[in-house]
N, C-alpha and C. Protein backbone atom coordinates (compact mmCIF):
# COMPACT_ATOMS: atom_id res chain seq x y z
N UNK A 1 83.54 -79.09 -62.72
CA UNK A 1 82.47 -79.88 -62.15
C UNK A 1 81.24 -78.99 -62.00
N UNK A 2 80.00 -79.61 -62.27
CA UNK A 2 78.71 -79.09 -62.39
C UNK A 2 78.33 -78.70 -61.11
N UNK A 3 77.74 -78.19 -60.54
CA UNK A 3 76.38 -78.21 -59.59
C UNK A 3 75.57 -78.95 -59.75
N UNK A 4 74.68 -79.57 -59.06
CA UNK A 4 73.42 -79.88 -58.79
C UNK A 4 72.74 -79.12 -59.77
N UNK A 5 72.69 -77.90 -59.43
CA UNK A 5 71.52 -76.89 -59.67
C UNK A 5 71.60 -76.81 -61.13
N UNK A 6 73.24 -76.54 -61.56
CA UNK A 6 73.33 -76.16 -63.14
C UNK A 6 72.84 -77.29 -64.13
N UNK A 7 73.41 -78.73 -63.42
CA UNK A 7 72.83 -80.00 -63.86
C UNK A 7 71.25 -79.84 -63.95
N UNK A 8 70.28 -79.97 -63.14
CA UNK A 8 68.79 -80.02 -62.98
C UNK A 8 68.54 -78.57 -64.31
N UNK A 9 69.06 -77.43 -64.45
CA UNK A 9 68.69 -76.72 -65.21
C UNK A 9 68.75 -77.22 -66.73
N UNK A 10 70.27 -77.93 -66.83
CA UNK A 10 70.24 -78.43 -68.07
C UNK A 10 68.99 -79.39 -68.69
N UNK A 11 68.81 -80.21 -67.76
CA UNK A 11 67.93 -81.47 -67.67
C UNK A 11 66.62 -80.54 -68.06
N UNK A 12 66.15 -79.75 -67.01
CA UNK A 12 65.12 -78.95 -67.53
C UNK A 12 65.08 -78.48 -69.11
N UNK A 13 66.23 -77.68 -69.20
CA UNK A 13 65.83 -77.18 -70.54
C UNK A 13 65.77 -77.92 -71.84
N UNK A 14 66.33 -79.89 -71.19
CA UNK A 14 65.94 -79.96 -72.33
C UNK A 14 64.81 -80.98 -72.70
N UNK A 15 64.02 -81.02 -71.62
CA UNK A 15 62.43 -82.02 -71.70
C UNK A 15 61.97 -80.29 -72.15
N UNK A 16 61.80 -79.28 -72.56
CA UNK A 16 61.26 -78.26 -73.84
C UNK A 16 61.76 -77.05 -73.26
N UNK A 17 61.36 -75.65 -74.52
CA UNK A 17 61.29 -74.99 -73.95
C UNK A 17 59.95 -74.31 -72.76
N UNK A 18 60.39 -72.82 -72.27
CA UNK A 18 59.16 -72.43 -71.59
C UNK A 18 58.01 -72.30 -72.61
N UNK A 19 57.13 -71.61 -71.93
CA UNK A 19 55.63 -71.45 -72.19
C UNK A 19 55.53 -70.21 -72.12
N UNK A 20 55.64 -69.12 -72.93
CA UNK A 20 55.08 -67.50 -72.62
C UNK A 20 53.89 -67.25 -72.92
N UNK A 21 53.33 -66.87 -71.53
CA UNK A 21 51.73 -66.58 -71.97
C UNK A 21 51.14 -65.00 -72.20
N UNK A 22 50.18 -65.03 -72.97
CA UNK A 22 49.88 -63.90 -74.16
C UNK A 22 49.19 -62.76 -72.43
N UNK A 23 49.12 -62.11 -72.74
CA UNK A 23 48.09 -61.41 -72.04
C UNK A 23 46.75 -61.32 -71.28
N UNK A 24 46.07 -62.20 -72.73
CA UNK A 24 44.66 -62.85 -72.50
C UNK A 24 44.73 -63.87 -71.44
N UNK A 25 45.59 -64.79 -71.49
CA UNK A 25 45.92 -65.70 -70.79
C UNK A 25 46.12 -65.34 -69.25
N UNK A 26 46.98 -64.76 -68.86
CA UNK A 26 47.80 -64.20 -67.60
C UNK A 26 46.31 -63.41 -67.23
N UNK A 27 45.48 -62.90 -68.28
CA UNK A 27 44.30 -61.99 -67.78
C UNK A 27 43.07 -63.03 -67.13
N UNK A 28 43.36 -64.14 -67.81
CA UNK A 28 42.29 -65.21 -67.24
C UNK A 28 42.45 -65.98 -66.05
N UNK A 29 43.64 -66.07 -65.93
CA UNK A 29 44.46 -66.79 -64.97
C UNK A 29 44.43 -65.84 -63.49
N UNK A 30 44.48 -64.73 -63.71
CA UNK A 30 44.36 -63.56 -62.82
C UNK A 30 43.01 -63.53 -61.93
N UNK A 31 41.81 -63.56 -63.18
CA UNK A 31 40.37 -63.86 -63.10
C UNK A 31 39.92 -65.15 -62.10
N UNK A 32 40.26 -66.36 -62.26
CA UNK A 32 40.76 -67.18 -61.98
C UNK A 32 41.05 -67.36 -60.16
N UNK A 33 42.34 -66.40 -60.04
CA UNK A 33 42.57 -66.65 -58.79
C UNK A 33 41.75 -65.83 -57.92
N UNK A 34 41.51 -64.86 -58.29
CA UNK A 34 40.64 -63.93 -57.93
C UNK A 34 39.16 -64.56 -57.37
N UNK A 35 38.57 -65.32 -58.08
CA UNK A 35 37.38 -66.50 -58.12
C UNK A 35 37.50 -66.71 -57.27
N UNK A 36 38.90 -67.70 -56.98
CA UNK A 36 38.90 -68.76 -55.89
C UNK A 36 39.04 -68.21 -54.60
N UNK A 37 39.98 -66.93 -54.35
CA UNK A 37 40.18 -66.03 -53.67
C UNK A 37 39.08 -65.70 -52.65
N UNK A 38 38.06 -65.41 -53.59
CA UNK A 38 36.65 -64.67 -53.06
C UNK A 38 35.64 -65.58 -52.53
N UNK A 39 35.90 -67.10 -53.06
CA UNK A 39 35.32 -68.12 -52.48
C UNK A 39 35.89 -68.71 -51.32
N UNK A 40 37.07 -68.78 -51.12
CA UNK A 40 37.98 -68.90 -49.82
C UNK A 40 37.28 -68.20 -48.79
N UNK A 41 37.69 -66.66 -48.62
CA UNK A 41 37.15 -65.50 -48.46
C UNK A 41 35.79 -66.02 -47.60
N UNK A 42 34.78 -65.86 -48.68
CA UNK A 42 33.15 -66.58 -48.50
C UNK A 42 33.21 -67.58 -47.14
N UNK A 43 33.55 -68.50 -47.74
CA UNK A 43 33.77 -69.49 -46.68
C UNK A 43 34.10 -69.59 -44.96
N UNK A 44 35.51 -68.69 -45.20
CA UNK A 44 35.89 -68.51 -44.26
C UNK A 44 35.11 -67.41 -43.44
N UNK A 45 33.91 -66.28 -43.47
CA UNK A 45 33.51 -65.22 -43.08
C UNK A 45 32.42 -65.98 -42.71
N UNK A 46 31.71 -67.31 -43.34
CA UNK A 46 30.81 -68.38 -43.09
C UNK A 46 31.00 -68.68 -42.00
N UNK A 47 32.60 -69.36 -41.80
CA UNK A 47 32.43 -70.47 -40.73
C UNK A 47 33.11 -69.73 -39.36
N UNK A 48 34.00 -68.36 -39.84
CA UNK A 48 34.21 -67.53 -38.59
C UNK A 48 32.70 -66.94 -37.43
N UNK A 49 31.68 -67.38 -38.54
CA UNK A 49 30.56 -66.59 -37.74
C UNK A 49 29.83 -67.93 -36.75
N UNK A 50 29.75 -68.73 -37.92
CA UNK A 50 29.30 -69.51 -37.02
C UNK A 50 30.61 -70.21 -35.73
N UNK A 51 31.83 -70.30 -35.69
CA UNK A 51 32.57 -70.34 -34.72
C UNK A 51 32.09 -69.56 -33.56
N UNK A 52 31.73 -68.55 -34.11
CA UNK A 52 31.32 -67.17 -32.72
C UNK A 52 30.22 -67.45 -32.52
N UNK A 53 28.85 -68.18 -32.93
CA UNK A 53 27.69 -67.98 -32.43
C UNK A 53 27.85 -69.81 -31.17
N UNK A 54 28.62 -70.62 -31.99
CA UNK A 54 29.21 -71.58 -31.03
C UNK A 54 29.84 -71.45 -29.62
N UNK A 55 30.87 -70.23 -29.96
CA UNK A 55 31.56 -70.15 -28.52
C UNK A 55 30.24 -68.94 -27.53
N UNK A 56 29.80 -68.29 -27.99
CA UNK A 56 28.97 -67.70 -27.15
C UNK A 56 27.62 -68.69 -26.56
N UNK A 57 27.77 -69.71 -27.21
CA UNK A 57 26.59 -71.02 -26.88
C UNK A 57 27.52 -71.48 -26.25
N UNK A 58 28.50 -72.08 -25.49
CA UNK A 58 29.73 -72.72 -25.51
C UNK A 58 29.79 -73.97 -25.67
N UNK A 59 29.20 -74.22 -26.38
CA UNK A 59 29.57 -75.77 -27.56
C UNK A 59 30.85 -75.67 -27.91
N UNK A 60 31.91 -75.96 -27.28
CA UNK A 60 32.73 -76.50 -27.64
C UNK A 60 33.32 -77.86 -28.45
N UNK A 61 32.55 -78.35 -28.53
CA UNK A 61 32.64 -79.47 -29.61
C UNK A 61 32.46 -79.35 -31.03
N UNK A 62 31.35 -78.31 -31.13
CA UNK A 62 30.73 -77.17 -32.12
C UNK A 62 31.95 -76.88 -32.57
N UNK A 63 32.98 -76.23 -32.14
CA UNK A 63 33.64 -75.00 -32.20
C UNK A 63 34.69 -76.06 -32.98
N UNK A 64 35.03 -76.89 -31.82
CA UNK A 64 36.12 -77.66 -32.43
C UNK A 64 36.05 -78.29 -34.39
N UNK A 65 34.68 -79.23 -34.36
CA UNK A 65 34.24 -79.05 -35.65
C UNK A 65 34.35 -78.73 -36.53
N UNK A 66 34.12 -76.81 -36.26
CA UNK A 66 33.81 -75.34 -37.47
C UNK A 66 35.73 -75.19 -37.42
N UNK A 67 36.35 -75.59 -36.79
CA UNK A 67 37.61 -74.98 -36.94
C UNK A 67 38.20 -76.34 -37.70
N UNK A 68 38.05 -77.93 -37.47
CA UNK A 68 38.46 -78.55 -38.63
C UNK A 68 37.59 -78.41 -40.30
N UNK A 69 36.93 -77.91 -40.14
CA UNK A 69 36.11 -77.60 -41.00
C UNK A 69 36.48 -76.86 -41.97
N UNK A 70 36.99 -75.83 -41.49
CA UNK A 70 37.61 -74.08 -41.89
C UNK A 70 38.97 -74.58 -41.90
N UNK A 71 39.79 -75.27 -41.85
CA UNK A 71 41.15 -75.92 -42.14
C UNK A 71 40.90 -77.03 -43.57
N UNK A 72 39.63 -77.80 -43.42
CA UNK A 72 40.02 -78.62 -44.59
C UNK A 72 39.58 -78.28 -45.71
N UNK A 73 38.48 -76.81 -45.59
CA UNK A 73 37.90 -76.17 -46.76
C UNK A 73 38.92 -75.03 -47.29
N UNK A 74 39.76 -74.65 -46.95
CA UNK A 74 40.62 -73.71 -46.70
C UNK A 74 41.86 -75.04 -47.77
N UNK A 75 42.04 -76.38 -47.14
CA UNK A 75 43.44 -76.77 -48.07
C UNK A 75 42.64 -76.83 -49.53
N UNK A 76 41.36 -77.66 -49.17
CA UNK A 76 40.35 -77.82 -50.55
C UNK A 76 40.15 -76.92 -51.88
N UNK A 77 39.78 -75.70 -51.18
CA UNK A 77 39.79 -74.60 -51.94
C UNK A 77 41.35 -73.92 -52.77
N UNK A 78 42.08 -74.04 -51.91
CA UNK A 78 43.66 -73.37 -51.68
C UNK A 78 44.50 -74.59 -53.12
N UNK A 79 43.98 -76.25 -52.94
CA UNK A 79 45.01 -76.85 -53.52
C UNK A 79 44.52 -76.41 -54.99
């Protein structure tokens, strides 16, 4: 009797094989995350500052805001 797991592998291997990617590829892809990385990054150093110029104002409503803000730019960027 099979597994689950060994079953789903079979099934996998046979809608194709893998995909091996060249170098160039994996080098772009690298490039790539790196991009998004640094724009995350960006963002987040954005809205950490303005969080702090909020709580020292104590706008708290402000604050609340910059922190859903910095959560949905953060999944945006991330998905």
């Amino acid at each position: 009797m099979k597994s689950a797991y060994e079953l789903a592998m079979e099934r996998l291997s046979k809608s194709g094989p893998t995909v091996k990617l060249t170098a160039e590829q994996k080098k772009e892809l690298a490039e790539l995350d790196s991009k998004y990385a640094a724009k995350v990054a960006e963002r987040e150093i954005f809205l950490k500052g303005e969080l702090a110029k909020a709580a020292g104002n104590a706008d708290f409503e402000g604050m609340e805001q910059l922190e859903r803000q910095l959560i949905s730019e953060r999944k945006t960027l991330q998905a």
